[in-house]
C-alpha atoms as a PDB file:
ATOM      1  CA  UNK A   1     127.058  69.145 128.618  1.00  0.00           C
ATOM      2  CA  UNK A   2     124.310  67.536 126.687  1.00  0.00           C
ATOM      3  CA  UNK A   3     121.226  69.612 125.902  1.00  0.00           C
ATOM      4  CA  UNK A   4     119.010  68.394 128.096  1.00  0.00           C
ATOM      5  CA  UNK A   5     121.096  70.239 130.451  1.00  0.00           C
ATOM      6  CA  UNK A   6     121.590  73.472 128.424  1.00  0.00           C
ATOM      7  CA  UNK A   7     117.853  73.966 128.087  1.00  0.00           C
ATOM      8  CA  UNK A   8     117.188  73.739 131.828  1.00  0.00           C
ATOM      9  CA  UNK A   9     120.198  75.853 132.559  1.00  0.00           C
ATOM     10  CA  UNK A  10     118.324  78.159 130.276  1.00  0.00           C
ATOM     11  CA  UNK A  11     114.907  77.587 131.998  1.00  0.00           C
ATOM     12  CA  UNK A  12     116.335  77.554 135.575  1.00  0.00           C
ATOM     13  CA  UNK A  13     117.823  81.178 134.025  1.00  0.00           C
ATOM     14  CA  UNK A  14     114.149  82.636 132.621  1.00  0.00           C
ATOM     15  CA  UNK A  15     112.851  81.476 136.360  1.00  0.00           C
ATOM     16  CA  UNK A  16     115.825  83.235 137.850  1.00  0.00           C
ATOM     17  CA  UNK A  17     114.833  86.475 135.898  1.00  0.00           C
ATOM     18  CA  UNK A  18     111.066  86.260 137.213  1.00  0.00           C
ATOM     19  CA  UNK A  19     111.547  86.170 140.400  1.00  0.00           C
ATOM     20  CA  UNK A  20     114.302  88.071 141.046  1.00  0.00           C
ATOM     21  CA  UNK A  21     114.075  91.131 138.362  1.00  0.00           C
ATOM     22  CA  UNK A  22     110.307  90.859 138.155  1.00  0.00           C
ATOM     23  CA  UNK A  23     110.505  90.745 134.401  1.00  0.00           C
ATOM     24  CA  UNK A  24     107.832  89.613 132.146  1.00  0.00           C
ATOM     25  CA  UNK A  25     108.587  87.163 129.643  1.00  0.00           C
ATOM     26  CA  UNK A  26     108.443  89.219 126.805  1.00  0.00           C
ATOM     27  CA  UNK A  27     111.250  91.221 128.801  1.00  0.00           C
ATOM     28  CA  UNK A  28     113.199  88.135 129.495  1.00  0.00           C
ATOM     29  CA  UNK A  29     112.656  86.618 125.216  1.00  0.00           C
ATOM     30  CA  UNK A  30     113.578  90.431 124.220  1.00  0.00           C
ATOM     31  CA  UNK A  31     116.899  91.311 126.181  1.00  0.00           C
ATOM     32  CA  UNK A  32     120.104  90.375 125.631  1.00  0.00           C
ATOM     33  CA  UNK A  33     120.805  87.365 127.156  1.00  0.00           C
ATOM     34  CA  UNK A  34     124.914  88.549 127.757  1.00  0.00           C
ATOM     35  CA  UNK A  35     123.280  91.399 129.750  1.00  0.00           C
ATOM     36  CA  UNK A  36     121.069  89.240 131.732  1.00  0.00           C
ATOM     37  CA  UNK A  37     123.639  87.128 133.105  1.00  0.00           C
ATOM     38  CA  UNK A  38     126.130  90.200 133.706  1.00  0.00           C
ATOM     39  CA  UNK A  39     123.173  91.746 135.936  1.00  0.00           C
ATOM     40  CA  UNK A  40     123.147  88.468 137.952  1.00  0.00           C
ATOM     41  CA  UNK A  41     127.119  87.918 138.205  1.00  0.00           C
ATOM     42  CA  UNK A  42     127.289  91.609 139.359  1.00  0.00           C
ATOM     43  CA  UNK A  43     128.582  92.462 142.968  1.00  0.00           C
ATOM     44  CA  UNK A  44     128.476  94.993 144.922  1.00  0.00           C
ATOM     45  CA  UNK A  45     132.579  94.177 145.678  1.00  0.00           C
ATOM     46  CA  UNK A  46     133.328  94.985 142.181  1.00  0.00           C
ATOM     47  CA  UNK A  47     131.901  98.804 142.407  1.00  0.00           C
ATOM     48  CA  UNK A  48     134.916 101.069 141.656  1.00  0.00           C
ATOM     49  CA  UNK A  49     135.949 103.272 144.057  1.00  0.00           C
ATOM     50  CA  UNK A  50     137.035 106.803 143.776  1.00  0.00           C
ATOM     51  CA  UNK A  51     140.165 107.056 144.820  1.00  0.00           C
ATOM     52  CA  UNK A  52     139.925 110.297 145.920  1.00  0.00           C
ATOM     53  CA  UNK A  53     136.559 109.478 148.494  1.00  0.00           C
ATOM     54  CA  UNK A  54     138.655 106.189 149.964  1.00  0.00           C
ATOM     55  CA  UNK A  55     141.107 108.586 150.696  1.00  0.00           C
ATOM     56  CA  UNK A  56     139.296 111.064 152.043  1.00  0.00           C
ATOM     57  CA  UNK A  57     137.350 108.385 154.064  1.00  0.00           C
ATOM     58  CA  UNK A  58     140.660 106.510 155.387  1.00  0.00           C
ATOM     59  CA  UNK A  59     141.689 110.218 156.817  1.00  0.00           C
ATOM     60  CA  UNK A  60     138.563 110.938 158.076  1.00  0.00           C
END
C-alpha cells in the first residue's frame, strides 16, 4: 500500500468519525486511534451473553 493510500484510508477514517460519532476534530486528533477503530469494528453479535439469562430465556 503506498501512502497515498494510507493517508486517505486515514482521511476516509477522520470523515467516518464525524459523521458517525459526531466528534469534533480535536476529539478525533486526541483519541486513540486503536480505540477508534475498535468502536467501529464493534458488533452487536459479539456482546457476551450471560449464560445464566440464555438459559433462563431458552426455558422460558
Amino acid at each position: 500500500m503506498n501512502a497515498g493510500n494510507q493517508l486517505n484510508d486515514i482521511l476516509l477514517f477522520e470523515k467516518q468519525c464525524l459523521v458517525e460519532l459526531h466528534l469534533s476534530f480535536s476529539d478525533i486528533e486526541n483519541a486513540s486511534f486503536y480505540d477508534l477503530i475498535e468502536v467501529f469494528n464493534s458488533r452487536k453479535e459479539d456482546k457476551i451473553i450471560d449464560p445464566l439469562e440464555l438459559f433462563k430465556s431458552l426455558n422460558s
